[in-house]
Structures are given as structure tokens and as C-alpha cells.
Protein backbone atom coordinates (compact mmCIF):
# COMPACT_ATOMS: atom_id res chain seq x y z
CA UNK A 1 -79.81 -105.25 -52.30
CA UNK A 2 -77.93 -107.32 -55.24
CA UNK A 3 -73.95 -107.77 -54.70
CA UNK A 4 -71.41 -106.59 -56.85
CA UNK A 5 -68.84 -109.08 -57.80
CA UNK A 6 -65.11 -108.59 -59.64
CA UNK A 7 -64.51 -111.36 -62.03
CA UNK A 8 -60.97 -111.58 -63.87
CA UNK A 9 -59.86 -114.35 -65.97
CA UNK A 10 -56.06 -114.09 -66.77
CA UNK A 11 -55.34 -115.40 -70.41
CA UNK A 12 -51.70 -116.47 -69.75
CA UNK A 13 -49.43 -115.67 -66.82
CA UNK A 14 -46.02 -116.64 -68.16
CA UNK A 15 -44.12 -114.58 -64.69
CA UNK A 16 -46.19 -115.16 -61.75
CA UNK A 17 -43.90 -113.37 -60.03
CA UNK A 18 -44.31 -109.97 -61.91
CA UNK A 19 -47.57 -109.68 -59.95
CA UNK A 20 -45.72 -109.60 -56.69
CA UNK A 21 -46.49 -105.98 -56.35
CA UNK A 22 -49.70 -105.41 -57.66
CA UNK A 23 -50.74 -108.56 -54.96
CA UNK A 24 -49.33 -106.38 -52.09
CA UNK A 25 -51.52 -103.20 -52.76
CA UNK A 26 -54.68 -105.24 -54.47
CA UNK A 27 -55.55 -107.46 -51.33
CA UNK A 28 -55.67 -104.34 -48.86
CA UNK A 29 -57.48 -102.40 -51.18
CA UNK A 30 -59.81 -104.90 -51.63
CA UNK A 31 -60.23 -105.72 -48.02
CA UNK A 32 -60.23 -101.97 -47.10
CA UNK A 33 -63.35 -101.98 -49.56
CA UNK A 34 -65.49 -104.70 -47.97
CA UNK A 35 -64.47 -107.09 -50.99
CA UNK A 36 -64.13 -111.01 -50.10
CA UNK A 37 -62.27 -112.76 -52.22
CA UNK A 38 -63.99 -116.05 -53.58
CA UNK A 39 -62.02 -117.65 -55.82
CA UNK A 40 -58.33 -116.96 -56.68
CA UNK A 41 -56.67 -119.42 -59.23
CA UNK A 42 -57.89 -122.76 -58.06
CA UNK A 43 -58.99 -126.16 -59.49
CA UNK A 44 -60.98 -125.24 -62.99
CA UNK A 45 -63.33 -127.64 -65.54
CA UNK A 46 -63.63 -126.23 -68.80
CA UNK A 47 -66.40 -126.95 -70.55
CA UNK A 48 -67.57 -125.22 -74.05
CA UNK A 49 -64.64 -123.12 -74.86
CA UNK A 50 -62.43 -125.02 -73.10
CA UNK A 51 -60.95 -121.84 -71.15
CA UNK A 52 -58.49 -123.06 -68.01
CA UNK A 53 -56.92 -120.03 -67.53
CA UNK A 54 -56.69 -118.53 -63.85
CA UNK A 55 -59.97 -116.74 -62.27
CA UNK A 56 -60.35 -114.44 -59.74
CA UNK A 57 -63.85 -113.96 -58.12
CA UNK A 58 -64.69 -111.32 -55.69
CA UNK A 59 -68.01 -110.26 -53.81
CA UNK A 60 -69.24 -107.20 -51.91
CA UNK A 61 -72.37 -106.14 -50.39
CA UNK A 62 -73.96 -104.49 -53.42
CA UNK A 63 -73.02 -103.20 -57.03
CA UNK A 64 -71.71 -99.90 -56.00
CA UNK A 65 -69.27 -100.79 -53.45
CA UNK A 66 -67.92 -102.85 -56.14
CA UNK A 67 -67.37 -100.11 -58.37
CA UNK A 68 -66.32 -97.62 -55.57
CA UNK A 69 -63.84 -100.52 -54.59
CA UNK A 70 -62.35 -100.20 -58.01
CA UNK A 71 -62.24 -96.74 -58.60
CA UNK A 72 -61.08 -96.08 -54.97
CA UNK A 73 -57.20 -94.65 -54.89
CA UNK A 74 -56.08 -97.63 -53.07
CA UNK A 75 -56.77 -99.73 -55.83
CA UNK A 76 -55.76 -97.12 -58.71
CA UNK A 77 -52.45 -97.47 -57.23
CA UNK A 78 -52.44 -101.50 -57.45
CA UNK A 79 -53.42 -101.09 -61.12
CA UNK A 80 -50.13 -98.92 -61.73
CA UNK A 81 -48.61 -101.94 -60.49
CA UNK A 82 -49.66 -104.32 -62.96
CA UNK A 83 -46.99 -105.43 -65.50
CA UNK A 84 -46.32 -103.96 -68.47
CA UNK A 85 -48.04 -105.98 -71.15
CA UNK A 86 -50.02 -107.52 -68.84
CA UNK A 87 -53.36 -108.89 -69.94
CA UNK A 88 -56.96 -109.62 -68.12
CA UNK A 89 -60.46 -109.43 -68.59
CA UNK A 90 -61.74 -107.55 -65.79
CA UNK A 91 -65.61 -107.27 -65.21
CA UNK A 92 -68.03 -105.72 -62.52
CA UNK A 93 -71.45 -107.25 -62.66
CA UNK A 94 -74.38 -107.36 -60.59
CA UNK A 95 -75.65 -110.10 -58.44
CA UNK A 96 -79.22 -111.19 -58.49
CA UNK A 97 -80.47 -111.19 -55.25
């Protein structure tokens, strides 16, 4: 069975600090969910676009516990928590294999 991953890239993050409280409800959701995080705002080298900003990379076991993961009230909660204004792009996609 394929994996489901989350992948957010974060255009500009001028307050890191407003995402205190979505942090605190996101990671246990996540975890709660089976999700591992991967990748969470680390080293990046653009190339093509030239897009640095901050990515977020999450696997689970398949597709649909990805999408449960997200839709699950745990995480529905986190997603109130988000800043006002606030701006990511926010994908589900399949794995291959």
C-alpha cells in the first residue's frame, strides 16, 4: 500500500511565535494519527524557482490515514489555531510504492 504524505511550504512567517498554539495541538494530532514528521523547516537548496521558504513533510502508512489524519477533530481544532492571515500551501498526495 502507497503512503500518504502532508507537504506544506510556508510563504513567509514574519511571527514565528503566532504558531505557538497551533504547534501544541498539531504535533499530538499528528502523532495520535500515525503521522511521522520528516522534515520541519530545515536546511533548503532552491533550485528553479528559487523557493526557500520553510517546508514541512509528513508520512503515514497509506493515503487515507493521511486524509483521516487531517480531517480528524484533533487536528480541526489545531487548524482553528492558525493565525489570522496566516498563509500555506497545504497538500495530501500519494506515495508510490
Amino acid at each position: 500500500m502507497a503512503k500518504g504524505y502532508w507537504a506544506s511550504v510556508y510563504p513567509a512567517i514574519s511571527d514565528p511565535e503566532t504558531l505557538t498554539a497551533y504547534n501544541k495541538l498539531a504535533g499530538p494530532a499528528v502523532r495520535a494519527a500515525g503521522g511521522r514528521t520528516l522534515s520541519r523547516g530545515g536546511r533548503v537548496v532552491a533550485h528553479e524557482a528559487g523557493i526557500t521558504q520553510r517546508v514541512v513533510l509528513v508520512e503515514f502508512d497509506s493515503f487515507e490515514r493521511a486524509v483521516a489524519a487531517y480531517e480528524s477533530e484533533a487536528y480541526q481544532k489545531a487548524l482553528v489555531a492558525l493565525p489570522d492571515g496566516f498563509e500555506r500551501d497545504f497538500r495530501i498526495i500519494e506515495g508510490i510504492d
